[in-house]
N, C-alpha and C. Protein backbone atom coordinates (compact mmCIF):
# COMPACT_ATOMS: atom_id res chain seq x y z
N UNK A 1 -1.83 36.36 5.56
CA UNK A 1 -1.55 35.45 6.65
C UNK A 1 -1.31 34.05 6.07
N UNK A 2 -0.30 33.55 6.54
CA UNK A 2 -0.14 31.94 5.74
C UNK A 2 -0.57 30.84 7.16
N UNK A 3 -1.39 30.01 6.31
CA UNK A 3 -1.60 28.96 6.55
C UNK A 3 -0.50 28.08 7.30
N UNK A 4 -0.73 27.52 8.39
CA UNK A 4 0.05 26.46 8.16
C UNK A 4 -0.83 24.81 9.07
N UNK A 5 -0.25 23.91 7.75
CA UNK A 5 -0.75 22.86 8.14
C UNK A 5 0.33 21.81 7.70
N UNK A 6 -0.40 20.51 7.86
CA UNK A 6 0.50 19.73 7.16
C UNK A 6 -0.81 18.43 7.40
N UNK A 7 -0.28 17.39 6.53
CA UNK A 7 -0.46 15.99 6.30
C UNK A 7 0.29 15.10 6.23
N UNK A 8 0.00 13.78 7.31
CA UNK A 8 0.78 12.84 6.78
C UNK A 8 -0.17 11.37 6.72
N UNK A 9 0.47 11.20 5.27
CA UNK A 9 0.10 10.21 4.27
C UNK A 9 0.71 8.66 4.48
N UNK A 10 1.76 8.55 5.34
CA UNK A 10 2.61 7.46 5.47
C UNK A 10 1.65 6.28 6.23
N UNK A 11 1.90 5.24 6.15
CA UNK A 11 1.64 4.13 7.24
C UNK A 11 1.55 3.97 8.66
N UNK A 12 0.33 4.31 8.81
CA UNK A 12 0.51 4.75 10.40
C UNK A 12 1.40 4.05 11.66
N UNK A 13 1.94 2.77 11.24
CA UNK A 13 2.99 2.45 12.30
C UNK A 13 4.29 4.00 11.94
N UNK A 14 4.47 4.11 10.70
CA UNK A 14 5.49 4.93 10.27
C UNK A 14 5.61 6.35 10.65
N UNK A 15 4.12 6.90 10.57
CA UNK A 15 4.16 7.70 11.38
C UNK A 15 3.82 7.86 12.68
N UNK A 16 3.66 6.99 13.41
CA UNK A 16 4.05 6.88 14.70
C UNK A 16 5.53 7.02 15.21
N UNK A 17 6.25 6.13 14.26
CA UNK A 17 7.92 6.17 14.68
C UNK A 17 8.26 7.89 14.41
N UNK A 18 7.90 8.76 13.12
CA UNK A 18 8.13 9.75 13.07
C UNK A 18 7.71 11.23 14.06
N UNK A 19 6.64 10.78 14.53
CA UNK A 19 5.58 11.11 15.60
C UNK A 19 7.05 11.47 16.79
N UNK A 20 6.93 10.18 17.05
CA UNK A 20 7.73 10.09 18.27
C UNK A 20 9.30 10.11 18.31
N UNK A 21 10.11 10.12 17.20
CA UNK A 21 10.94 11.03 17.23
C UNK A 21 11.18 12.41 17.21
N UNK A 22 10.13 13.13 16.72
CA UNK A 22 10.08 14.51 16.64
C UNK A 22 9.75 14.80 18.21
N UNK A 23 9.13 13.94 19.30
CA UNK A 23 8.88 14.41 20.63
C UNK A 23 7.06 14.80 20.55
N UNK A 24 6.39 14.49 19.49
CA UNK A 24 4.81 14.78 19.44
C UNK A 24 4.40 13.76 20.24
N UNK A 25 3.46 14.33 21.27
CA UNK A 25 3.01 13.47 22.59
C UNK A 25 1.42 13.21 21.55
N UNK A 26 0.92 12.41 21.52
CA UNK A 26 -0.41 11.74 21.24
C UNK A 26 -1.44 12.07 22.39
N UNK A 27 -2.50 12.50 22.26
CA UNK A 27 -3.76 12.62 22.90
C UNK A 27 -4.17 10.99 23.12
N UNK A 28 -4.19 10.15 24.68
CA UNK A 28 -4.09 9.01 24.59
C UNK A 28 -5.15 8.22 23.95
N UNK A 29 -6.36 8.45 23.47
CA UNK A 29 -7.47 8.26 22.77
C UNK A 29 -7.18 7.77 21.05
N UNK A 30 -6.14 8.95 20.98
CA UNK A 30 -5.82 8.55 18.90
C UNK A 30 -5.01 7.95 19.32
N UNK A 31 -3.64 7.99 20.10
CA UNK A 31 -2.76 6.80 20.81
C UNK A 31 -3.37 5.11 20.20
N UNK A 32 -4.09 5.07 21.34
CA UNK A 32 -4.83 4.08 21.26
C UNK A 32 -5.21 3.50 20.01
N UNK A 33 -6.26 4.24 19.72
CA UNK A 33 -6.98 3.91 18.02
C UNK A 33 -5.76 3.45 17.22
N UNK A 34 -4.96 4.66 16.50
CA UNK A 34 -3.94 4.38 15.97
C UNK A 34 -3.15 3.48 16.13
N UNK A 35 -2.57 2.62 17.49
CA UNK A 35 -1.93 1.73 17.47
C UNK A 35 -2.50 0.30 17.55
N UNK A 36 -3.55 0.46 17.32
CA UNK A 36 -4.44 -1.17 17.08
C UNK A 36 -4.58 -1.05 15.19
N UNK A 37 -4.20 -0.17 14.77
CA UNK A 37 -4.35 -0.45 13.36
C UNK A 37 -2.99 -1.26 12.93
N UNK A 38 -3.11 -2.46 11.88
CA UNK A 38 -2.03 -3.36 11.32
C UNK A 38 -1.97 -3.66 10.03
N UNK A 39 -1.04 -4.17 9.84
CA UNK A 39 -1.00 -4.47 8.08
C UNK A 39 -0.78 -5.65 8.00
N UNK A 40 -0.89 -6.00 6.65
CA UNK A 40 -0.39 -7.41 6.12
C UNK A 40 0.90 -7.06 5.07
N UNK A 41 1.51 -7.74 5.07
CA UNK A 41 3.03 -7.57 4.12
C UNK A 41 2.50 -8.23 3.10
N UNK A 42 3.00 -7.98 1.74
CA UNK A 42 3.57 -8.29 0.81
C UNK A 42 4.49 -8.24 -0.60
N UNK A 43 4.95 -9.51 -0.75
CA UNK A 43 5.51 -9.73 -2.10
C UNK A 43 5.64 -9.52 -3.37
N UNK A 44 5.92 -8.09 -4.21
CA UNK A 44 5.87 -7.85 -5.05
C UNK A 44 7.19 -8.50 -6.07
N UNK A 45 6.42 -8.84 -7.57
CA UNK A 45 7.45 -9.08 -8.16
C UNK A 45 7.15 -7.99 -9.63
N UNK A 46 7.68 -7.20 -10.00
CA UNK A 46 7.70 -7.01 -11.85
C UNK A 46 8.89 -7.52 -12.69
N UNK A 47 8.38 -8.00 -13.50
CA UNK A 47 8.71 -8.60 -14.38
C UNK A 47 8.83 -8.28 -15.99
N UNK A 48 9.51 -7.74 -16.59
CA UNK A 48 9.82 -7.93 -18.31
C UNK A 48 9.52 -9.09 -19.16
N UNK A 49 9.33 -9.34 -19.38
CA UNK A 49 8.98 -10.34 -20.46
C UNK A 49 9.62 -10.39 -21.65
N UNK A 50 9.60 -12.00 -22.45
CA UNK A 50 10.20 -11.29 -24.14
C UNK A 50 9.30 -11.53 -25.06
N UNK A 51 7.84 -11.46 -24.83
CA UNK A 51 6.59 -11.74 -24.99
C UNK A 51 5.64 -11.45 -24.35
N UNK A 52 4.71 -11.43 -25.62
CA UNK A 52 3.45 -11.32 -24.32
C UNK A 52 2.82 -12.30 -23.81
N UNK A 53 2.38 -11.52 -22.38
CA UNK A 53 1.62 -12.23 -21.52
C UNK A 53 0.44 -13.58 -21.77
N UNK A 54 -0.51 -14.01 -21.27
CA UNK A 54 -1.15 -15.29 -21.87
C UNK A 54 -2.56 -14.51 -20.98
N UNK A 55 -2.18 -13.20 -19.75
CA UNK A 55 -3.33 -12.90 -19.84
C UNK A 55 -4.19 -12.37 -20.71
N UNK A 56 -5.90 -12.36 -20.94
CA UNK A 56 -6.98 -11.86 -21.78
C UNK A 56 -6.89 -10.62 -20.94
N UNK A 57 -7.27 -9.55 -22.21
CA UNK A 57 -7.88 -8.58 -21.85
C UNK A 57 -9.15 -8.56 -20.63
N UNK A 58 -9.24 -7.40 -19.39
CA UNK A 58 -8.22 -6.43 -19.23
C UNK A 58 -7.18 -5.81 -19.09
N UNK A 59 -6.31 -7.42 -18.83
CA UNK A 59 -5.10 -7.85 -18.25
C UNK A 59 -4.95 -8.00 -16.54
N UNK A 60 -5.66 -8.38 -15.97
CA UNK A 60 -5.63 -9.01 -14.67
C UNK A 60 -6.27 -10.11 -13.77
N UNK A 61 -5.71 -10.48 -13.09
CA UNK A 61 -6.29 -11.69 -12.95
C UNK A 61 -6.13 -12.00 -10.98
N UNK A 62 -7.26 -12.37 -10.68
CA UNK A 62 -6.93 -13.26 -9.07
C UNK A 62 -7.13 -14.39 -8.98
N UNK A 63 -6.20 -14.99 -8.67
CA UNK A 63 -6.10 -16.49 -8.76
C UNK A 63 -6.82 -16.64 -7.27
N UNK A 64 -7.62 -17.90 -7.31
CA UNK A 64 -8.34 -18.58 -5.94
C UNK A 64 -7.08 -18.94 -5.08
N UNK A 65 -6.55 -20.29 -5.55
CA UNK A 65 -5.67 -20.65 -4.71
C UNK A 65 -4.54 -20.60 -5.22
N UNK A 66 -3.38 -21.28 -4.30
CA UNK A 66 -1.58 -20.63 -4.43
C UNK A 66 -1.45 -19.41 -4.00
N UNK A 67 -0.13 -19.28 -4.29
CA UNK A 67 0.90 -17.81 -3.74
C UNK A 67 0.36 -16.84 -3.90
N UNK A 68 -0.01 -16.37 -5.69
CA UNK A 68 -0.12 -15.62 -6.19
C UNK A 68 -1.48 -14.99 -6.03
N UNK A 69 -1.59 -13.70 -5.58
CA UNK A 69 -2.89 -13.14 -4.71
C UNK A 69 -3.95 -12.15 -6.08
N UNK A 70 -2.16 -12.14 -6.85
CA UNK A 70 -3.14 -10.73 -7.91
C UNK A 70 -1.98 -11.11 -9.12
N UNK A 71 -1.80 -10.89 -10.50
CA UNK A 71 -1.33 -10.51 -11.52
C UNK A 71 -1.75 -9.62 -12.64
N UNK A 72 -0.91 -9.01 -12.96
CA UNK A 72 -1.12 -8.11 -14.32
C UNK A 72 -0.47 -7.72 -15.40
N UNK A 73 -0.83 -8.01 -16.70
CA UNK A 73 -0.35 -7.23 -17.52
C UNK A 73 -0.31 -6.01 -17.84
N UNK A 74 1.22 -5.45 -17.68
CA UNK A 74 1.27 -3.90 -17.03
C UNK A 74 1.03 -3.57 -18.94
N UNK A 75 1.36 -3.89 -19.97
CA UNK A 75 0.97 -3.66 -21.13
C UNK A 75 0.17 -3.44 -21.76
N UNK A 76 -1.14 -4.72 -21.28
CA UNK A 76 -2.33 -4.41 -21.83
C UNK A 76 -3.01 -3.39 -20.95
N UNK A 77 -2.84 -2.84 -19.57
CA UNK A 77 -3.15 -1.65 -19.11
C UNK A 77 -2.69 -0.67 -19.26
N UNK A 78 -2.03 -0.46 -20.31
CA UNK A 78 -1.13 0.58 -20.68
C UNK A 78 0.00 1.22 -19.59
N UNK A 79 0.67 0.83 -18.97
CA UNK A 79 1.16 0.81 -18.07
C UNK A 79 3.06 0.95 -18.36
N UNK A 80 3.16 0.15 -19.55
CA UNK A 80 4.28 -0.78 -19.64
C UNK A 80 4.15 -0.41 -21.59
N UNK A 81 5.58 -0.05 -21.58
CA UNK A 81 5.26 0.02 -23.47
C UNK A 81 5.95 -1.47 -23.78
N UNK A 82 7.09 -2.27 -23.23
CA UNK A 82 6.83 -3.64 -23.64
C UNK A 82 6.31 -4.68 -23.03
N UNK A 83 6.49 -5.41 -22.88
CA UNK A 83 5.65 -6.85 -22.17
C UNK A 83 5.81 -7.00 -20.62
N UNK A 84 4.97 -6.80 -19.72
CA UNK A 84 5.81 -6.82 -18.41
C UNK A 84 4.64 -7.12 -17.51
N UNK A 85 4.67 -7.66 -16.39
CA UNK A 85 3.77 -8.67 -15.35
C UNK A 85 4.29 -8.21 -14.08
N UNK A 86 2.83 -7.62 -13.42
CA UNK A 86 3.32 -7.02 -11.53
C UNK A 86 2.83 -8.80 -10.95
N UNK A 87 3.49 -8.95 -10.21
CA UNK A 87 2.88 -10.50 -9.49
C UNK A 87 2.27 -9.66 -7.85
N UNK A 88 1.48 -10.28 -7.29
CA UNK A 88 1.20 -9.88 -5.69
C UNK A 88 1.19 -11.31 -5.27
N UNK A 89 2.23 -11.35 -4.28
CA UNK A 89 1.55 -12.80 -3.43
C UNK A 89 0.44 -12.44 -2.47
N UNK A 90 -0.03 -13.68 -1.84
CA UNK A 90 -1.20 -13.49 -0.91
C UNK A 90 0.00 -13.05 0.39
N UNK A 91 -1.23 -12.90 1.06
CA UNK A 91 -0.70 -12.45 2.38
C UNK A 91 0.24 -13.30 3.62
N UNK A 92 -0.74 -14.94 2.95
CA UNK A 92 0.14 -16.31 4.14
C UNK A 92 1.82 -16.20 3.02
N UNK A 93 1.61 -16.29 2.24
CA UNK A 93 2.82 -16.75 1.21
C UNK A 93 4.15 -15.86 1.66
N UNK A 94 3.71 -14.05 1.64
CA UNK A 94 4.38 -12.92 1.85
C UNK A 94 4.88 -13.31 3.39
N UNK A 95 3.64 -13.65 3.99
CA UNK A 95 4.62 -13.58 5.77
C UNK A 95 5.36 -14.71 5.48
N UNK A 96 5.45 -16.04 5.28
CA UNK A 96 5.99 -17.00 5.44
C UNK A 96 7.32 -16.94 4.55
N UNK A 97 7.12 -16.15 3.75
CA UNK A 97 8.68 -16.08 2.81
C UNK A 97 9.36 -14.63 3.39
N UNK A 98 9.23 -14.03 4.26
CA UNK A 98 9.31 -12.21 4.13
C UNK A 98 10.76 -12.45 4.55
N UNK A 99 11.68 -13.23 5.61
CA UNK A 99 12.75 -13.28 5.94
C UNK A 99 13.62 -13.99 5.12
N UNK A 100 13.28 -14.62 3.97
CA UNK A 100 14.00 -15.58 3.02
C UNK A 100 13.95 -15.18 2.43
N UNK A 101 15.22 -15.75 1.11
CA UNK A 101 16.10 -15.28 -0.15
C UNK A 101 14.96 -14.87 -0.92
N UNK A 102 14.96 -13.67 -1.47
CA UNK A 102 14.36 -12.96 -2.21
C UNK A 102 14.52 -13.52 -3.41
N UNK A 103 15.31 -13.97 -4.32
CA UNK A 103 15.72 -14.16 -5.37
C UNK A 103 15.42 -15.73 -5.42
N UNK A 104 15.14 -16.79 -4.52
CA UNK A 104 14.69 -17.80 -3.99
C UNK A 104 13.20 -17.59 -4.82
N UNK A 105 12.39 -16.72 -3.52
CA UNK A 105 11.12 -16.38 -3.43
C UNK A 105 10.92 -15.89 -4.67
N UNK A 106 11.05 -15.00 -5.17
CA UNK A 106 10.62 -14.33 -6.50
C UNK A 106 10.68 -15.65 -7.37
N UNK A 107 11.87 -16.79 -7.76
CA UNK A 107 11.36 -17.72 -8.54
C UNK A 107 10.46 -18.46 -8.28
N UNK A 108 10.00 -18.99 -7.11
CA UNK A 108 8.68 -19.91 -6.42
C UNK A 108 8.13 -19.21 -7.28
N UNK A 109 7.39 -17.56 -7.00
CA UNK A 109 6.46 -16.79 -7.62
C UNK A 109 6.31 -16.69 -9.04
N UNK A 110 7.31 -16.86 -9.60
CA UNK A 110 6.90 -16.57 -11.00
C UNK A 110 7.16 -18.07 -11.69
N UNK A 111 7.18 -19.32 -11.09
CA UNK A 111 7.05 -20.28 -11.62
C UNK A 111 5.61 -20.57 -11.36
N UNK A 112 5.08 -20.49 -9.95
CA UNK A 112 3.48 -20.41 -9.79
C UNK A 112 2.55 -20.13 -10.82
N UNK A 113 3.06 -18.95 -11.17
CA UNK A 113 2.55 -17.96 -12.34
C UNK A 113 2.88 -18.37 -13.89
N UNK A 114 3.39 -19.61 -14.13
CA UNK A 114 4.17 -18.81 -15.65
C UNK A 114 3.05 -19.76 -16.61
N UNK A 115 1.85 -20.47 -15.80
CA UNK A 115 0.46 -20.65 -16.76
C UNK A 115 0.00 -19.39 -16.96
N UNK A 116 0.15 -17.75 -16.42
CA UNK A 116 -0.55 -16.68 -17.08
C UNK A 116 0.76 -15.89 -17.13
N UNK A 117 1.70 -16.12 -16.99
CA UNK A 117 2.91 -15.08 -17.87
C UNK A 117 3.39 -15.61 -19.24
N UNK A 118 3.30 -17.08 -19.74
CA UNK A 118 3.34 -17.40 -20.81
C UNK A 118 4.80 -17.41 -21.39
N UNK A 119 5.63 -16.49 -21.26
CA UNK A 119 6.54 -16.04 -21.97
C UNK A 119 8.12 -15.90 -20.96
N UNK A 120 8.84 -16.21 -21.52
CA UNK A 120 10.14 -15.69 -20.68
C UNK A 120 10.41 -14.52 -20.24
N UNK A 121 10.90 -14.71 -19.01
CA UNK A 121 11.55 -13.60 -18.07
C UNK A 121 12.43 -13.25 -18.13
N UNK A 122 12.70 -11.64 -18.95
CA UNK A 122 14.11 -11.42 -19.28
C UNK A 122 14.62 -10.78 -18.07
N UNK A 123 13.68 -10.06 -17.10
CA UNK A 123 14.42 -9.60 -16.04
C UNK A 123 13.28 -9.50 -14.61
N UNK A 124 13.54 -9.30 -13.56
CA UNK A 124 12.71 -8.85 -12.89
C UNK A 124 13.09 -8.35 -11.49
N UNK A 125 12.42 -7.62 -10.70
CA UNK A 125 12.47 -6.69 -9.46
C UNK A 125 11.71 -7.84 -8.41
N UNK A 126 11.96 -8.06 -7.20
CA UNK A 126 11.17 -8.26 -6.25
C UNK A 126 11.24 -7.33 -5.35
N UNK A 127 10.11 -7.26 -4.62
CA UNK A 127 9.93 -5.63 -3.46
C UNK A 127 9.00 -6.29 -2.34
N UNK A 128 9.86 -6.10 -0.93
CA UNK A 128 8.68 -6.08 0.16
C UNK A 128 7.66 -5.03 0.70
N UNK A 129 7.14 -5.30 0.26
CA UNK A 129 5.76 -4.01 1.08
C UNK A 129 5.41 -4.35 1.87
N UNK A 130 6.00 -3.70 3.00
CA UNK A 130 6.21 -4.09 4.42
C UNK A 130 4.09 -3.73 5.10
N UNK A 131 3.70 -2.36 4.35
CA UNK A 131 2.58 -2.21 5.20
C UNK A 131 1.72 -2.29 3.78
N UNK A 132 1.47 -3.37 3.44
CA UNK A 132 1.03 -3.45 1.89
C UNK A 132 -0.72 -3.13 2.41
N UNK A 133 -1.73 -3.93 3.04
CA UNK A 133 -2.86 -3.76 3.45
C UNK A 133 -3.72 -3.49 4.50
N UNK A 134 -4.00 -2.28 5.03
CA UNK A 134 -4.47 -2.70 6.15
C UNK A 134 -5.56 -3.65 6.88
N UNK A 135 -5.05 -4.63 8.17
CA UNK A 135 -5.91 -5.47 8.19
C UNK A 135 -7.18 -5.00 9.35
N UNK A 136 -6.37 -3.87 9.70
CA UNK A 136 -7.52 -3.27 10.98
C UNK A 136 -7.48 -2.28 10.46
N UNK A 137 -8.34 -1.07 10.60
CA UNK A 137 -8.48 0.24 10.26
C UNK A 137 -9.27 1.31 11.61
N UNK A 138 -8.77 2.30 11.43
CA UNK A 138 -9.53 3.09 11.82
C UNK A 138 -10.97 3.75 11.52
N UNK A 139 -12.30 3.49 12.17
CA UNK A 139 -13.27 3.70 11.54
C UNK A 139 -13.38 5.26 11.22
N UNK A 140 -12.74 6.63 12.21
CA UNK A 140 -12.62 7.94 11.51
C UNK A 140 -12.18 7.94 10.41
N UNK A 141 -12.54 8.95 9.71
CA UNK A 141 -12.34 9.96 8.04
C UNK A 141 -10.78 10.42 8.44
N UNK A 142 -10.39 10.70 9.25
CA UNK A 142 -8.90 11.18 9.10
C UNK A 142 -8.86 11.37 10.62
N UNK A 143 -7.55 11.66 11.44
CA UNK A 143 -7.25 12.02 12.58
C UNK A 143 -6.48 13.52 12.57
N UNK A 144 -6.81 14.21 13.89
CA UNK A 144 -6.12 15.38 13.70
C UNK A 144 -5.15 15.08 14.96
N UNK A 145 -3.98 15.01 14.50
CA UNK A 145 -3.00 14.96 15.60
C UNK A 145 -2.67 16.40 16.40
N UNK A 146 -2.77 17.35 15.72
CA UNK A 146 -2.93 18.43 16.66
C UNK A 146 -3.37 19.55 16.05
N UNK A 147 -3.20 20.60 16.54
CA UNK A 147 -4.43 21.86 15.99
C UNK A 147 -3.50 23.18 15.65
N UNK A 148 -2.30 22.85 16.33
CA UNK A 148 -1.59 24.34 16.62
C UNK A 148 0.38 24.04 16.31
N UNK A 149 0.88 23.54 15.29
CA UNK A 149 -0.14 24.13 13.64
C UNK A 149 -0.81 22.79 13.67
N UNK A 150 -1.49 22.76 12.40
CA UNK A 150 -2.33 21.98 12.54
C UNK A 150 -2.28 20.69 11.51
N UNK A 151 -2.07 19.59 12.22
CA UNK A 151 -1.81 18.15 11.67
C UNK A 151 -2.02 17.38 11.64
N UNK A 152 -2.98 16.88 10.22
CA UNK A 152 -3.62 15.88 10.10
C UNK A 152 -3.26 14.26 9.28
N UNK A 153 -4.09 13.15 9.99
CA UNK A 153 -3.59 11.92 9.27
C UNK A 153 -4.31 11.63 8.11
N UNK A 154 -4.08 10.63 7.35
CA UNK A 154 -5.22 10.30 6.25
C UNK A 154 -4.45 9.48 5.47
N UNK A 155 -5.13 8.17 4.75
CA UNK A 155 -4.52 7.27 4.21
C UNK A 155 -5.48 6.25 3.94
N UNK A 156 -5.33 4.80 3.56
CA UNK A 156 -6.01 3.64 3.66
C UNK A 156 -6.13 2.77 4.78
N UNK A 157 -5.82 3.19 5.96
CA UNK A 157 -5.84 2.70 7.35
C UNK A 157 -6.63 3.64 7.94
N UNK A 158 -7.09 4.57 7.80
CA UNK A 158 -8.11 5.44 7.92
C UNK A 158 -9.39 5.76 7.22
N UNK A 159 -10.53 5.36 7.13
CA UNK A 159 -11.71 5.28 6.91
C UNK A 159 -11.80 4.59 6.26
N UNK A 160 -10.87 3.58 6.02
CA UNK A 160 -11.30 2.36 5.02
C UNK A 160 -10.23 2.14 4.66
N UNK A 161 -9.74 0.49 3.96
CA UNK A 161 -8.90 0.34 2.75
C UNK A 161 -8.96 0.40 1.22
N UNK A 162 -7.54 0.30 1.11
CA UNK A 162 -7.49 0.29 -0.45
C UNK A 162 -7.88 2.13 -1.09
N UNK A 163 -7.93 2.47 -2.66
CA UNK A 163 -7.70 3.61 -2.60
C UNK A 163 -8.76 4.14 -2.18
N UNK A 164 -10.29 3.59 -2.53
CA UNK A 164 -10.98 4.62 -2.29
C UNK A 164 -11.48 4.96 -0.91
N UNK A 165 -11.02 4.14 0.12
CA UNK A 165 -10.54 4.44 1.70
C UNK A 165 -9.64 5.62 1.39
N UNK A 166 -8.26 5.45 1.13
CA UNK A 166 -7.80 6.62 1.02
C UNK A 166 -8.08 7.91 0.96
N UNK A 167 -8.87 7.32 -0.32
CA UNK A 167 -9.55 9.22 -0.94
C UNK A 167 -10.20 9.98 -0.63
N UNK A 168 -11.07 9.01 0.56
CA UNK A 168 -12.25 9.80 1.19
C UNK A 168 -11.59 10.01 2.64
N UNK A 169 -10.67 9.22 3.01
CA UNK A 169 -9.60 10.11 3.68
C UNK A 169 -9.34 11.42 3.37
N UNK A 170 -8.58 11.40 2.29
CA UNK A 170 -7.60 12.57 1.73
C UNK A 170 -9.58 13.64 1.85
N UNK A 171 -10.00 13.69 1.30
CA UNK A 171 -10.99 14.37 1.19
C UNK A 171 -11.49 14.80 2.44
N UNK A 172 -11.86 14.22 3.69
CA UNK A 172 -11.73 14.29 4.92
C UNK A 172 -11.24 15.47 5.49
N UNK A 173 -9.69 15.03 5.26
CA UNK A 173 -8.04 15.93 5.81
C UNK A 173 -8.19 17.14 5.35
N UNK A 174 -8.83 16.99 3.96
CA UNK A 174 -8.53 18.30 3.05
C UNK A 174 -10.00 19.35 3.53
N UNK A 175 -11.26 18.77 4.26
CA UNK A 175 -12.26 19.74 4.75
C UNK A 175 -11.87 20.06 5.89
N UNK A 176 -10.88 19.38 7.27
CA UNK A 176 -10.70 19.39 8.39
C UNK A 176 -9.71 20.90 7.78
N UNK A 177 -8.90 21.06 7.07
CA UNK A 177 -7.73 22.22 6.55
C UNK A 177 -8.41 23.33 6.31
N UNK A 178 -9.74 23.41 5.48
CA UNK A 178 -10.06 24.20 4.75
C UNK A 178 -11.70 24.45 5.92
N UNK A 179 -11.86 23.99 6.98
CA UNK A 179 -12.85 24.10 7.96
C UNK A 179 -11.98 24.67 9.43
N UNK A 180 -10.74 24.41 9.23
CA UNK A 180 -10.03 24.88 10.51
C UNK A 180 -10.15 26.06 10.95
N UNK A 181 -10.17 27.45 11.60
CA UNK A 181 -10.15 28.62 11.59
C UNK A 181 -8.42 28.81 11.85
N UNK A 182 -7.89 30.00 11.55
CA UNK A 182 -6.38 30.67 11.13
C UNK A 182 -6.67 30.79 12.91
N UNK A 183 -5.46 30.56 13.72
CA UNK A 183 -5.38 31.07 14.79
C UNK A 183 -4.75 32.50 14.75
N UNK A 184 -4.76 33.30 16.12
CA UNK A 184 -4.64 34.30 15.56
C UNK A 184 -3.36 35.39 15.87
């Protein structure tokens, strides 16, 4: 007899839009829950280098104040075989720049930064992460959107943020699967 289930892992505004194109009606209760959960956007930049970084080992750093929310040397975390720097802006910086020139914004950011990048920028990526953190969460371990087949949520907007919210999500999803009974 096969199983069938599924998971989804996406951003819960995201899967809401997917939700509701497929025609899946919500039980108005997870409705609810689910749509009071939000994110914060942000500003990613990586960066190449033609040198290394000026961060110390471990290679990361959170700056108090300014743009810049997080940096890293993707090298000294082994990450990166030559010289290369993820930037995170904070969260005010990301909303306030999110509709403006990217290529603008990414230099603000890495001029902010270039007391711990040290070295020239031979190239770099900027990226919006539209649902980068959640700022509300759901206090359940995972949601079951329905039973028949059977489909469950789980992520970092669910029982917490960041990964190890996630995981004990995913861990959650994965007893709700393996606790379900086979209909018959």
């Amino acid at each position: 007899m096969v199983r069938r289930f599924g998971y989804l892992t996406a951003p819960v505004p995201q899967v809401l839009m997917l939700l509701e194109a497929g025609g899946v009606l919500l039980d108005h209760g997870l409705a609810q829950r689910l749509s009071a959960i939000q994110f914060t956007r942000c500003l990613v930049i990586m960066a190449v280098l033609d040198g290394p970084s000026r961060l110390p080992p471990p290679g990361g750093y959170a700056p108090e104040e300014g743009p810049v929310a997080w940096i890293a040397d993707n090298q000294l975390n082994g990450v990166s075989s030559e010289p290369a720097v993820t930037l995170h802006a904070t969260d005010v910086f990301s909303a306030a720049r999110w509709d403006l020139d990217r290529g603008e914004t990414a230099q603000l950011l890495l001029a902010s930064a270039a007391d711990w990048i040290g070295a020239g920028v031979r190239s770099y990526q900027i990226h919006g992460w539209r649902y980068s953190k959640p700022r509300q969460t759901d206090p359940q371990s995972c949601a079951i959107v329905c039973r028949a087949p059977l489909l469950v949520l789980a992520g970092d907007a669910i029982a917490g943020p960041r990964v190890e919210g996630a995981a004990r999500s995913g861990w959650a999803a994965a007893e709700v699967v393996l606790n379900t009974p086979l209909p018959p």
